[in-house]
Protein backbone atom coordinates (compact mmCIF):
# COMPACT_ATOMS: atom_id res chain seq x y z
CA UNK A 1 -96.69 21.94 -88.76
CA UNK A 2 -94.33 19.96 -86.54
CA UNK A 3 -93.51 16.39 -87.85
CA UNK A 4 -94.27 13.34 -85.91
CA UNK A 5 -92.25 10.21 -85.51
CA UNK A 6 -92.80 6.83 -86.04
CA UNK A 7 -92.24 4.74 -82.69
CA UNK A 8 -90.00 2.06 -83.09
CA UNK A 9 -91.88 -1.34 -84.31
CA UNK A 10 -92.46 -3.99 -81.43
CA UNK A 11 -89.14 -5.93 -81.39
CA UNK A 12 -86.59 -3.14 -82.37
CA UNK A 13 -83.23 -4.43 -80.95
CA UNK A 14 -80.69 -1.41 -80.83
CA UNK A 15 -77.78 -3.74 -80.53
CA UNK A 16 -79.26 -5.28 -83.98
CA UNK A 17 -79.21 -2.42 -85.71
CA UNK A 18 -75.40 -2.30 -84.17
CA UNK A 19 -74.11 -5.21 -85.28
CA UNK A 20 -75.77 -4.60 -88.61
CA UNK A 21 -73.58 -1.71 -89.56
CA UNK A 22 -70.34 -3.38 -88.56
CA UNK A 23 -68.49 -4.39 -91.57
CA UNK A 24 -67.26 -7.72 -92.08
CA UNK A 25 -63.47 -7.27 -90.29
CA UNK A 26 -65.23 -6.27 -86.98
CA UNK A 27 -67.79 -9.62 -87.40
CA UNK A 28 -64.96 -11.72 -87.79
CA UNK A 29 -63.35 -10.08 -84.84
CA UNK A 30 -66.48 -10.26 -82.55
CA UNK A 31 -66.86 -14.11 -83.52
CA UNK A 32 -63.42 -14.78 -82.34
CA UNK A 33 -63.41 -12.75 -79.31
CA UNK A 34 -66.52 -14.71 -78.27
CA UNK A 35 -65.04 -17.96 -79.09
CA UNK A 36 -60.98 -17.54 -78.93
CA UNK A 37 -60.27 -21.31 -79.60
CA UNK A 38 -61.03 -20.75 -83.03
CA UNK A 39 -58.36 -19.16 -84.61
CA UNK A 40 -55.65 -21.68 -82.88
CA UNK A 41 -57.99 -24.46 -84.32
CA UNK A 42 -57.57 -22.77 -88.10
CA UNK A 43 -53.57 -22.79 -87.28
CA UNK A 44 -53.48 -26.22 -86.20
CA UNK A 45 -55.58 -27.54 -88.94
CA UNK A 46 -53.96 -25.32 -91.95
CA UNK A 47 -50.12 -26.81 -90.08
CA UNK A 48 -51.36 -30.00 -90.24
CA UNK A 49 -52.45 -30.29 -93.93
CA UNK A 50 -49.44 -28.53 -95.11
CA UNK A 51 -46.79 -30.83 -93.16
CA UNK A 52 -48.56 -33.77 -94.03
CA UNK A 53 -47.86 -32.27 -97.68
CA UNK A 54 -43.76 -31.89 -96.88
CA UNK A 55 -43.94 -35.49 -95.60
CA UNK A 56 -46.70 -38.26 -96.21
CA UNK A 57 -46.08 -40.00 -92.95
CA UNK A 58 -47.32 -36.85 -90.69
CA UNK A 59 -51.03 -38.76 -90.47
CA UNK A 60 -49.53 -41.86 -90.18
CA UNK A 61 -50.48 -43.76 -87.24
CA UNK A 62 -47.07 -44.08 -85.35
CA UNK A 63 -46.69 -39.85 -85.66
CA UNK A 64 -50.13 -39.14 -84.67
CA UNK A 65 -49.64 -41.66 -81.40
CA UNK A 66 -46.38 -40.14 -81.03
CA UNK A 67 -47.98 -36.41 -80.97
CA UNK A 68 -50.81 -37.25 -78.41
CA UNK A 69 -48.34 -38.80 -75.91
CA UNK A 70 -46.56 -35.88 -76.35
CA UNK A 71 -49.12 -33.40 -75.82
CA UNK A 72 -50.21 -35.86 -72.70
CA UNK A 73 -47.91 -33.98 -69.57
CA UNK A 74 -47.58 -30.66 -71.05
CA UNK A 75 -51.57 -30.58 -72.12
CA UNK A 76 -52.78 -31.43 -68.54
CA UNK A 77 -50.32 -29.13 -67.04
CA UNK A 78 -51.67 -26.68 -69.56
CA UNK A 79 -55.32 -26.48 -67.84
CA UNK A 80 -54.09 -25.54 -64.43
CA UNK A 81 -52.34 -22.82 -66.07
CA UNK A 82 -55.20 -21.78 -68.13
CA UNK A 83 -57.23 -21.53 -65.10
CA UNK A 84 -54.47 -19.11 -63.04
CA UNK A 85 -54.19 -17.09 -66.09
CA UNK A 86 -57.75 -16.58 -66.80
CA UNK A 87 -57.65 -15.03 -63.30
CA UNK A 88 -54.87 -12.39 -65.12
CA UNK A 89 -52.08 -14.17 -63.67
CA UNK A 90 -49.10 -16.56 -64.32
CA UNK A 91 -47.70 -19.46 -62.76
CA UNK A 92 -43.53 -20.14 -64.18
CA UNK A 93 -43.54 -22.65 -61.00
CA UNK A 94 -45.92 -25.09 -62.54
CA UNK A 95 -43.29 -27.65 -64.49
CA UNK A 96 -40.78 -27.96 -60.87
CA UNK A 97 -44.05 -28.58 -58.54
CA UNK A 98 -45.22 -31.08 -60.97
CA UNK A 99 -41.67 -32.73 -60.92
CA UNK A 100 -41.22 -32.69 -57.09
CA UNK A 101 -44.56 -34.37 -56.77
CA UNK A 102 -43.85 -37.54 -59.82
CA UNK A 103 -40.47 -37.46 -57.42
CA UNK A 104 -42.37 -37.72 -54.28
CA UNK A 105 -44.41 -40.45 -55.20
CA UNK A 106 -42.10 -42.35 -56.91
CA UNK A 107 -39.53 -42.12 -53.51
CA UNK A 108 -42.25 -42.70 -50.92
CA UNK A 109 -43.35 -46.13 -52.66
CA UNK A 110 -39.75 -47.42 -53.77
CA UNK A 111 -37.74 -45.73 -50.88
CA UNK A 112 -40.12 -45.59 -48.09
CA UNK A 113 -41.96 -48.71 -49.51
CA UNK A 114 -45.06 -46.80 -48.65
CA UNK A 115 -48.35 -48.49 -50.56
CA UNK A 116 -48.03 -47.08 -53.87
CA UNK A 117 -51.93 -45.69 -53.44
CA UNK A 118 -50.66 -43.79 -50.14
CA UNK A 119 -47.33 -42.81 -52.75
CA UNK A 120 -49.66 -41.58 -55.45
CA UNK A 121 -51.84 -39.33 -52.98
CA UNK A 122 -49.49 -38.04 -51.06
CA UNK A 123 -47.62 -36.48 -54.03
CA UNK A 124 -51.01 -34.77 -55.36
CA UNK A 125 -51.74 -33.19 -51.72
CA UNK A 126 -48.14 -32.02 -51.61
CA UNK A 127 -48.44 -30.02 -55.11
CA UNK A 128 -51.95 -29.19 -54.20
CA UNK A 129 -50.10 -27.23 -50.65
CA UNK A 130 -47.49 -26.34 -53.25
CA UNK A 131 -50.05 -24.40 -55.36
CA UNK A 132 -51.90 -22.97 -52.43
CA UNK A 133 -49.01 -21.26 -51.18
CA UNK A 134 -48.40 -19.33 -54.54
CA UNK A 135 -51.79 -18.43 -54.14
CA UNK A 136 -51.14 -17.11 -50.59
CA UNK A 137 -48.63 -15.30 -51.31
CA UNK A 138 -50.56 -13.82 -54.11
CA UNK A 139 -53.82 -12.74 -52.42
CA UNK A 140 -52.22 -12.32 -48.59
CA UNK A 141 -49.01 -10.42 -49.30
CA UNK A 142 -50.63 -8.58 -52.79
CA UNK A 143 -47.42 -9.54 -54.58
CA UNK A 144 -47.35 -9.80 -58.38
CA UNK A 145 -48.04 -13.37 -59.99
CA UNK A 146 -44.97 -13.22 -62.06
CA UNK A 147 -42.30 -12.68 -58.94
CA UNK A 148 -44.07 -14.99 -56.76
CA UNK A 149 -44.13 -18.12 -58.89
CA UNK A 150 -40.36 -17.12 -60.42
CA UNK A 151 -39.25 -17.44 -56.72
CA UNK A 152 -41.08 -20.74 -56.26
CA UNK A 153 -40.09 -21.97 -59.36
CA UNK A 154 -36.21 -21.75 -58.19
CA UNK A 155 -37.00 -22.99 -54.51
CA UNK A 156 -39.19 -25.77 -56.02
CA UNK A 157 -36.49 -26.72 -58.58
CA UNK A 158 -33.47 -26.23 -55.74
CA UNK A 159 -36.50 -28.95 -53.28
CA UNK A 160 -36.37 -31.31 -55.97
CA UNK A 161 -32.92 -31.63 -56.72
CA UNK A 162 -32.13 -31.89 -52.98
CA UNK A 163 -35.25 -34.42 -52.22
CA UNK A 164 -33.63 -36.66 -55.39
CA UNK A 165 -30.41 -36.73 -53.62
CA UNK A 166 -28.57 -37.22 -57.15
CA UNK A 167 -30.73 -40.24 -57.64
CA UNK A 168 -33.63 -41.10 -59.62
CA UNK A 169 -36.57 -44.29 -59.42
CA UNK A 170 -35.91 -46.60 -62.74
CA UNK A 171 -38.51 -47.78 -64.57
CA UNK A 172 -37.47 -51.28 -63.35
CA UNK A 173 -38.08 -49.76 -59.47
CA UNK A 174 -41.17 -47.98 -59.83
CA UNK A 175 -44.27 -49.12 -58.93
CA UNK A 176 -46.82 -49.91 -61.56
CA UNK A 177 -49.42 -47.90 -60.15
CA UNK A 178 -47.40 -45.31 -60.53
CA UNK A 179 -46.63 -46.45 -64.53
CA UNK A 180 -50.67 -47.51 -64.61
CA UNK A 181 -51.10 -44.58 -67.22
CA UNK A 182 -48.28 -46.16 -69.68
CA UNK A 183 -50.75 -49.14 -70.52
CA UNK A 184 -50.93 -48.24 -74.47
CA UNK A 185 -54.34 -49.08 -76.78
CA UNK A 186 -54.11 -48.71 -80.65
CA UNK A 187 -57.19 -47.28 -82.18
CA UNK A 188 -57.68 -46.81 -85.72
CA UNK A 189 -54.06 -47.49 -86.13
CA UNK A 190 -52.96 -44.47 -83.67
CA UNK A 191 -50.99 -45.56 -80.54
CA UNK A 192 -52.74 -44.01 -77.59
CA UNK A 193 -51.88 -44.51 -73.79
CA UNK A 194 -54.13 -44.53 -70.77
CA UNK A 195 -52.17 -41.02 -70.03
CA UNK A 196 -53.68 -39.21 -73.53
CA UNK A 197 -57.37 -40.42 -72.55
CA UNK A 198 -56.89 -39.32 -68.50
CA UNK A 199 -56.07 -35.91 -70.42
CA UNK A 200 -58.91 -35.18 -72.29
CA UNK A 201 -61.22 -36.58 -69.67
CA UNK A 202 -59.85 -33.82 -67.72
CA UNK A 203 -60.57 -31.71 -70.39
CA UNK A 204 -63.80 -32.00 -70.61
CA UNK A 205 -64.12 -32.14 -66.39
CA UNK A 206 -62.38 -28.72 -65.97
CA UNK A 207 -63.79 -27.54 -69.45
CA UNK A 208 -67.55 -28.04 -67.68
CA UNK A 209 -66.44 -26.73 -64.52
CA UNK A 210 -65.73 -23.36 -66.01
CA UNK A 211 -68.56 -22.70 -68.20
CA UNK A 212 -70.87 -24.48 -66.25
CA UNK A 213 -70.42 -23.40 -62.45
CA UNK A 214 -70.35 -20.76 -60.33
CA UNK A 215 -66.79 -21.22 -59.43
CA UNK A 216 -65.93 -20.89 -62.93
CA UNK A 217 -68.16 -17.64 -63.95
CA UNK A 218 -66.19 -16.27 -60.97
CA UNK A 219 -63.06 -16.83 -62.38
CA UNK A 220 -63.76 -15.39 -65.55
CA UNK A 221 -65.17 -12.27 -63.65
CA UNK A 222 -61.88 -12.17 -61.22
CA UNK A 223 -59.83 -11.92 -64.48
CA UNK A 224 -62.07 -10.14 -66.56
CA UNK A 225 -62.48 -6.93 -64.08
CA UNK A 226 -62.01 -7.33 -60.34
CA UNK A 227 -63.81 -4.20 -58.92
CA UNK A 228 -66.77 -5.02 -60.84
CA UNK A 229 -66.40 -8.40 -59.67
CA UNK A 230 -66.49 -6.95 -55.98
CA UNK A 231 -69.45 -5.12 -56.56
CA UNK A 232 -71.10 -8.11 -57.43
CA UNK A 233 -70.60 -10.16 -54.69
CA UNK A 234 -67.72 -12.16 -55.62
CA UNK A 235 -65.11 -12.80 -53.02
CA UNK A 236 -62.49 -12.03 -55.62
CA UNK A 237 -59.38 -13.07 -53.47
CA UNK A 238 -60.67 -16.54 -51.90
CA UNK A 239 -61.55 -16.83 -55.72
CA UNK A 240 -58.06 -16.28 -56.69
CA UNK A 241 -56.65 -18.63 -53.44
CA UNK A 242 -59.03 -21.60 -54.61
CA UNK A 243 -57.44 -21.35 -58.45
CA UNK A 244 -53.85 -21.87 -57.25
CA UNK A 245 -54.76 -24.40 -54.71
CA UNK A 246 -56.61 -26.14 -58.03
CA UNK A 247 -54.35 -25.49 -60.34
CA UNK A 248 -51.81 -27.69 -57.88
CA UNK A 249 -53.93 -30.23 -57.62
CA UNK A 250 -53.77 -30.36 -61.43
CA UNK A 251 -49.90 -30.33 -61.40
CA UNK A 252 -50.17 -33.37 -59.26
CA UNK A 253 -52.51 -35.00 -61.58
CA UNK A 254 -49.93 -34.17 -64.06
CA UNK A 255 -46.91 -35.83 -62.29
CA UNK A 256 -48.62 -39.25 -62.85
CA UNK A 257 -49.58 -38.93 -66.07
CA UNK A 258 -45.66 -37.48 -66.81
CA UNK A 259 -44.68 -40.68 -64.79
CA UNK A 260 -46.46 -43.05 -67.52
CA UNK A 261 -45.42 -41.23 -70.02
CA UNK A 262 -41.21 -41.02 -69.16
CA UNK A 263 -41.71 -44.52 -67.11
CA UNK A 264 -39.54 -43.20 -64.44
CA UNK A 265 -38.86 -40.32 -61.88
CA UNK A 266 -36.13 -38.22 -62.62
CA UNK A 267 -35.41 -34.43 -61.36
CA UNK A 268 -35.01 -33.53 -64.94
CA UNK A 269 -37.96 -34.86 -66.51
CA UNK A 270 -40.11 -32.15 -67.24
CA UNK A 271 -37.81 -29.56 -66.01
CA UNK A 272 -38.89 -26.36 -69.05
CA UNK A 273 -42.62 -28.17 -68.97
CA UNK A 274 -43.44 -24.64 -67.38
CA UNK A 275 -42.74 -22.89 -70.46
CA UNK A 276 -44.40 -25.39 -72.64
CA UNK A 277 -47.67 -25.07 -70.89
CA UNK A 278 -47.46 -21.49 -71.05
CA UNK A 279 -46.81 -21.43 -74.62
CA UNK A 280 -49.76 -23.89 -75.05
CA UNK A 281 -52.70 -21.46 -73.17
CA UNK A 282 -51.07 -18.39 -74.70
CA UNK A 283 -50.72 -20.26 -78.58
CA UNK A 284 -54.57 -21.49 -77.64
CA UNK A 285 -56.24 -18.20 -76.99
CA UNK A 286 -56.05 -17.42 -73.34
CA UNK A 287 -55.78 -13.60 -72.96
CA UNK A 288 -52.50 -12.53 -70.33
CA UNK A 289 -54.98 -10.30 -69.33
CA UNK A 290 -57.40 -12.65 -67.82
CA UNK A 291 -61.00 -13.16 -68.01
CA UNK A 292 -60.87 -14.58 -72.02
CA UNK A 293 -60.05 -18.20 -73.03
CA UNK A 294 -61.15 -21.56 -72.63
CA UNK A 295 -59.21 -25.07 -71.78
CA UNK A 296 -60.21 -26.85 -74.88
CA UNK A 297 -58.19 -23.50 -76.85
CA UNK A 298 -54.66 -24.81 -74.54
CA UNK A 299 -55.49 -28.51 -75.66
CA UNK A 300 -55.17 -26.67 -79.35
CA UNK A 301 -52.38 -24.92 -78.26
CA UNK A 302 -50.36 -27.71 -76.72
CA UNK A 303 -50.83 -29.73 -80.37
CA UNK A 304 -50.09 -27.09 -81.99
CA UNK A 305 -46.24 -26.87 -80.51
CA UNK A 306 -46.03 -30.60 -80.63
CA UNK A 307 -47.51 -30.63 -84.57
CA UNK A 308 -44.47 -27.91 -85.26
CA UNK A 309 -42.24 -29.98 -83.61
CA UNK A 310 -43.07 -33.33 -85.30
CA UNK A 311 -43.57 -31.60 -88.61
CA UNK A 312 -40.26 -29.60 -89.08
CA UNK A 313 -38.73 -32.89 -87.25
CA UNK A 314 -40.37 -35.22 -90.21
CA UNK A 315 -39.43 -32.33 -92.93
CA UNK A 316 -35.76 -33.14 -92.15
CA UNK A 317 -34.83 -29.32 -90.58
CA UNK A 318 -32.60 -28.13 -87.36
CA UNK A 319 -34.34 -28.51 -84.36
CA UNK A 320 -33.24 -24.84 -84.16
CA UNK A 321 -36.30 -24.72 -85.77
CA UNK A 322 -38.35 -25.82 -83.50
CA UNK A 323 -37.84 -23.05 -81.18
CA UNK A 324 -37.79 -20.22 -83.80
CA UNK A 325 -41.73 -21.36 -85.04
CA UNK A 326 -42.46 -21.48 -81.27
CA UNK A 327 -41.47 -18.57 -81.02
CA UNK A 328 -43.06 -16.43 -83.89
CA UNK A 329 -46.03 -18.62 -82.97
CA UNK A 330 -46.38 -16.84 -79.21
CA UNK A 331 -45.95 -13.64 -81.00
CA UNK A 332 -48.30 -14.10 -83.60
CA UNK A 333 -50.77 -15.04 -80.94
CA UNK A 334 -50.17 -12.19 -78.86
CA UNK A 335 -50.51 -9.69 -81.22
CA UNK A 336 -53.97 -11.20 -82.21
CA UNK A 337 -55.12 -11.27 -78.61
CA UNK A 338 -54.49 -7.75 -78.60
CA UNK A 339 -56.47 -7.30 -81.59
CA UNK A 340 -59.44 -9.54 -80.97
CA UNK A 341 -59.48 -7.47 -77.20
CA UNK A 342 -60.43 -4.11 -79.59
CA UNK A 343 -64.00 -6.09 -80.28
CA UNK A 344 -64.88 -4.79 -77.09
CA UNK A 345 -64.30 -1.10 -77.36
């Protein structure tokens, strides 16, 4: 007598059933590989409470203002990197173009006595072409991300230094427009300047653009697998040519809120910002690998380096310090990027 089987009930959800025999580790690491600004938001919070223990005055007003201006430069900077490396790639000539365009404004209006407007725009199109030809390089000549934008990086820095002249605009010589972003609000006690606000608003502008859009679920499928991405109709290469040619723009945007927040154009303002915005997206969740991560986890990131920095700064230790938790800190975050990536196999 042969047995018969009882069809599945109306509703039966094989993935269910999946996810019901996973044990608790391999929850946890599904959660965060679906959401990988969570664990950076743990670190920053868990820092936060336990500096603030090693010195009272690490919620104080002054610190916390002190910490978002901080953050400002190296946090907007931060989401055009986020973007390129979401696409699996890396831009190390993101702080120089950023410099060469706050110096290119800042010349054009003082030197040139060009309207400050015409100053201001000029200096975003010009790291905007700056970006785009990373990106051509990139997609054109099929050369790797990290060699391309390690030789831009020296011939941007070498362009600035030689477009400077030895010189630099003081704060008395620069045109407010160019210093608009300096204008400083205090809010609840905390010391905030126009440049911290123009940073999250662009934030949440890029943050929508990439979960929201077309453009965005492309770049996430660019990074995430490119043949599949080819098979589905994305033009993965004019994708990857329109993210560096953002991602400048962004760097431009940056220069003027870097100009607010130094007061002045100098060739060596901002001259390792590179590295701290790549700290920031890796620190925040961003995979190197591409296709994983979200802006809001570099925002994390970025006030996570500048909460290490104040904290061990307020706790009275060598700035040595500094760099040795910034370090163990990208480490740390690689290695659980690596193991978050297992909740897909």
């Amino acid at each position: 007598m042969s047995e018969t089987t009882t069809p599945p009930e109306v509703g039966y959800d094989a993935a269910e059933v999946f996810l019901d025999r996973q044990t608790g580790l391999q929850r946890f690491q599904s959660v965060l590989h679906a959401n990988p600004w969570l664990s950076p938001l743990f670190v920053l919070l868990v820092s936060a409470i336990a500096f603030q223990f090693v010195n009272s005055n690490f919620f104080g007003g002054f610190n916390l203002g002190t910490l978002a201006q901080q953050t400002s430069y190296i946090g907007a900077l931060a989401i055009g990197q986020t973007i390129v490396i979401l696409t699996a790639g890396i831009d190390l000539s993101c702080g120089f173009i950023m410099v060469l365009s706050s110096m290119i404004m800042a010349k054009l209006a003082f030197d040139d006595h060009w309207p400050a407007w015409l100053a201001l725009i000029t200096g975003i199109a010009a790291a905007t072409v700056f970006g785009l030809l990373n990106g051509v390089l990139v997609t054109r000549l099929k050369l790797p991300p990290f060699i391309v934008t390690l030789g831009t990086w020296f011939i941007f820095q070498a362009l600035t230094v030689l477009y400077a002249g030895g010189s630099t605009v003081r704060s008395a010589e620069i045109d407010p427009l160019l210093v608009w972003l300096s204008a400083q609000y205090t809010i609840f006690g905390v010391p905030l300047t126009r440049g911290v606000f123009f940073m999250v608003l662009m934030f949440v502008v890029f943050g929508y653009i990439l979960r929201y859009t077309a453009w965005g679920r492309h770049v996430y499928a660019s990074g995430d697998d490119p043949d599949a991405a080819r098979l589905a109709g994305i033009e993965v290469n004019r994708t990857i040519l329109s993210v560096y040619a953002v991602a400048g723009f962004i760097y431009g945007v940056s220069a003027w809120i870097l100009l607010g927040y130094v007061g002045s154009a100098d060739p060596n303002n901002g001259s390792d910002a590179n590295l701290g915005a790549i700290t920031a997206v890796v620190i925040g969740g961003t995979s190197l690998f591409g296709g994983r991560g979200a802006v809001i986890g570099s925002l994390i990131g970025a006030l996570i380096v500048a909460a290490f920095q104040q904290g061990l700064l307020l706790a009275g230790l060598d700035p040595a310090y500094q760099v040795l938790a910034v370090g163990a800190l990208i480490i740390l975050a690689v290695t659980a990027d690596q193991w978050i990536r297992r909740a897909r196999a």
